[in-house]
Protein backbone atom coordinates (compact mmCIF):
# COMPACT_ATOMS: atom_id res chain seq x y z
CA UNK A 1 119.74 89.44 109.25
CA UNK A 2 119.98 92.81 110.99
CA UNK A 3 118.00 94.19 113.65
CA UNK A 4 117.23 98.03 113.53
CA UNK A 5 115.76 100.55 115.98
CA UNK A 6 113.81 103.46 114.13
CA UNK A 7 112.45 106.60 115.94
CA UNK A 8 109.01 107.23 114.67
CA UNK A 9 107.31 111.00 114.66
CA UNK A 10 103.87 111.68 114.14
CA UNK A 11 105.35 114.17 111.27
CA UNK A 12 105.55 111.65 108.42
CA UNK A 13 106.51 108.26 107.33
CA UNK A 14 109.60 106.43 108.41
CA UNK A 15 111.04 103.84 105.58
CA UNK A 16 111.53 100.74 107.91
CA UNK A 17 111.61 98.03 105.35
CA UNK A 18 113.73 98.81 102.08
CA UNK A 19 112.49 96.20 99.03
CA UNK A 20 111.95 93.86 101.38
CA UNK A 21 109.73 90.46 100.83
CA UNK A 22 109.81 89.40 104.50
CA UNK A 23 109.76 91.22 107.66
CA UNK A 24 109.76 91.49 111.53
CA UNK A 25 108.09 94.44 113.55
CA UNK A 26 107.50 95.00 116.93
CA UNK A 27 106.89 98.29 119.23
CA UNK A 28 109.69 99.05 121.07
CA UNK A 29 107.40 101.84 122.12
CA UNK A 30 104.72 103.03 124.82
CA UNK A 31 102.58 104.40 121.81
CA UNK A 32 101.21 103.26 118.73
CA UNK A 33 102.04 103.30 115.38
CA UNK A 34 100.97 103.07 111.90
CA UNK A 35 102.34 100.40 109.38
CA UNK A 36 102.01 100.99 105.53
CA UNK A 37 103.25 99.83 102.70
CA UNK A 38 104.00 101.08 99.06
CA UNK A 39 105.42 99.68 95.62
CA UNK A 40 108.01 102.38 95.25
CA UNK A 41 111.26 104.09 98.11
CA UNK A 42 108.11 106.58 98.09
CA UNK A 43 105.93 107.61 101.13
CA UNK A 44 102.63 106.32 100.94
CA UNK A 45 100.52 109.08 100.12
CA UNK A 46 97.55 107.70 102.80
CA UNK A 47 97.72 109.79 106.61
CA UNK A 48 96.94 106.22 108.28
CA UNK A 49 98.00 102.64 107.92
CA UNK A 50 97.64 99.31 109.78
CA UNK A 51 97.38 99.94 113.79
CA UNK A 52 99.81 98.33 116.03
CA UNK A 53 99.82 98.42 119.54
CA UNK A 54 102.12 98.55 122.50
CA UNK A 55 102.48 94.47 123.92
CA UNK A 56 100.64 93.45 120.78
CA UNK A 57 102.71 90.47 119.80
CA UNK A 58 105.50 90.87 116.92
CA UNK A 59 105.01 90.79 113.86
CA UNK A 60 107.52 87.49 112.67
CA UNK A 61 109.11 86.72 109.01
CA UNK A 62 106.02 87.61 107.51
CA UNK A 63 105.75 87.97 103.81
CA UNK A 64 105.50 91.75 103.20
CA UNK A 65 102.39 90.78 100.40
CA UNK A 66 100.31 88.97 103.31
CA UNK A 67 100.03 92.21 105.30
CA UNK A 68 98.48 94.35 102.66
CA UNK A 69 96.07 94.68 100.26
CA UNK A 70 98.74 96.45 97.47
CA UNK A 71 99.88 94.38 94.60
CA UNK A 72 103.81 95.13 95.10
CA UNK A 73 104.43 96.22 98.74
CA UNK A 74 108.20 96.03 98.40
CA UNK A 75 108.69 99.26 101.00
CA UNK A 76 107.47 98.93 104.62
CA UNK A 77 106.79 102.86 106.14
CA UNK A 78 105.93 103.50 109.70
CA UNK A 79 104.61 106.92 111.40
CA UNK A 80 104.07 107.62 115.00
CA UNK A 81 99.89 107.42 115.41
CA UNK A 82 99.53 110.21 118.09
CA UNK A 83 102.89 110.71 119.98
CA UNK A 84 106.15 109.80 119.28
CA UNK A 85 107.26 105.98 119.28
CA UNK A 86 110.02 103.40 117.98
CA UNK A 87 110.06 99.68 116.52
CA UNK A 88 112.61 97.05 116.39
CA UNK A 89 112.83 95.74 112.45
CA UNK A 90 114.53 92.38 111.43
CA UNK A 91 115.06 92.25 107.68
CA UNK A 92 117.17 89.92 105.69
């Protein structure tokens, strides 16, 4: 398992999880961000995502399909909501 730090801009979507079936998230941030999700190493085409806060609780070894709606959500994208931010990822 590695852990990653990723700089997130409001400017567009940063590939955080790369064909991935389980992952951990958490803000390492003061700000927001958006999580999204997409079948392909493509940026999902959608300006918003899934909402996570700063001191929400992480997200832990969760199966990438039980955090979205899409049928394959292989690639996990995050973008800055409103200023810039970072997470912490743990992939296997």
């Amino acid at each position: 398992m590695t852990l990653v730090k990723h700089d997130l801009t409001t400017a567009g979507w940063t590939l955080i999880g790369d064909n991935v079936a389980t992952i951990s998230v958490q803000n390492a941030g003061q700000f927001p961000y958006y999580l999204n999700f997409n079948a392909t190493n493509s940026a999902p085409s959608e300006n918003f995502g899934f909402i996570r806060h700063p001191g929400e609780a992480p997200i832990t070894k969760a199966a990438v399909t039980s955090l979205t709606h899409k049928a394959t959500p292989n690639y996990v994208f995050a973008k800055a909501l409103s200023k810039n931010t970072s997470v912490i990822v743990e992939t296997p």
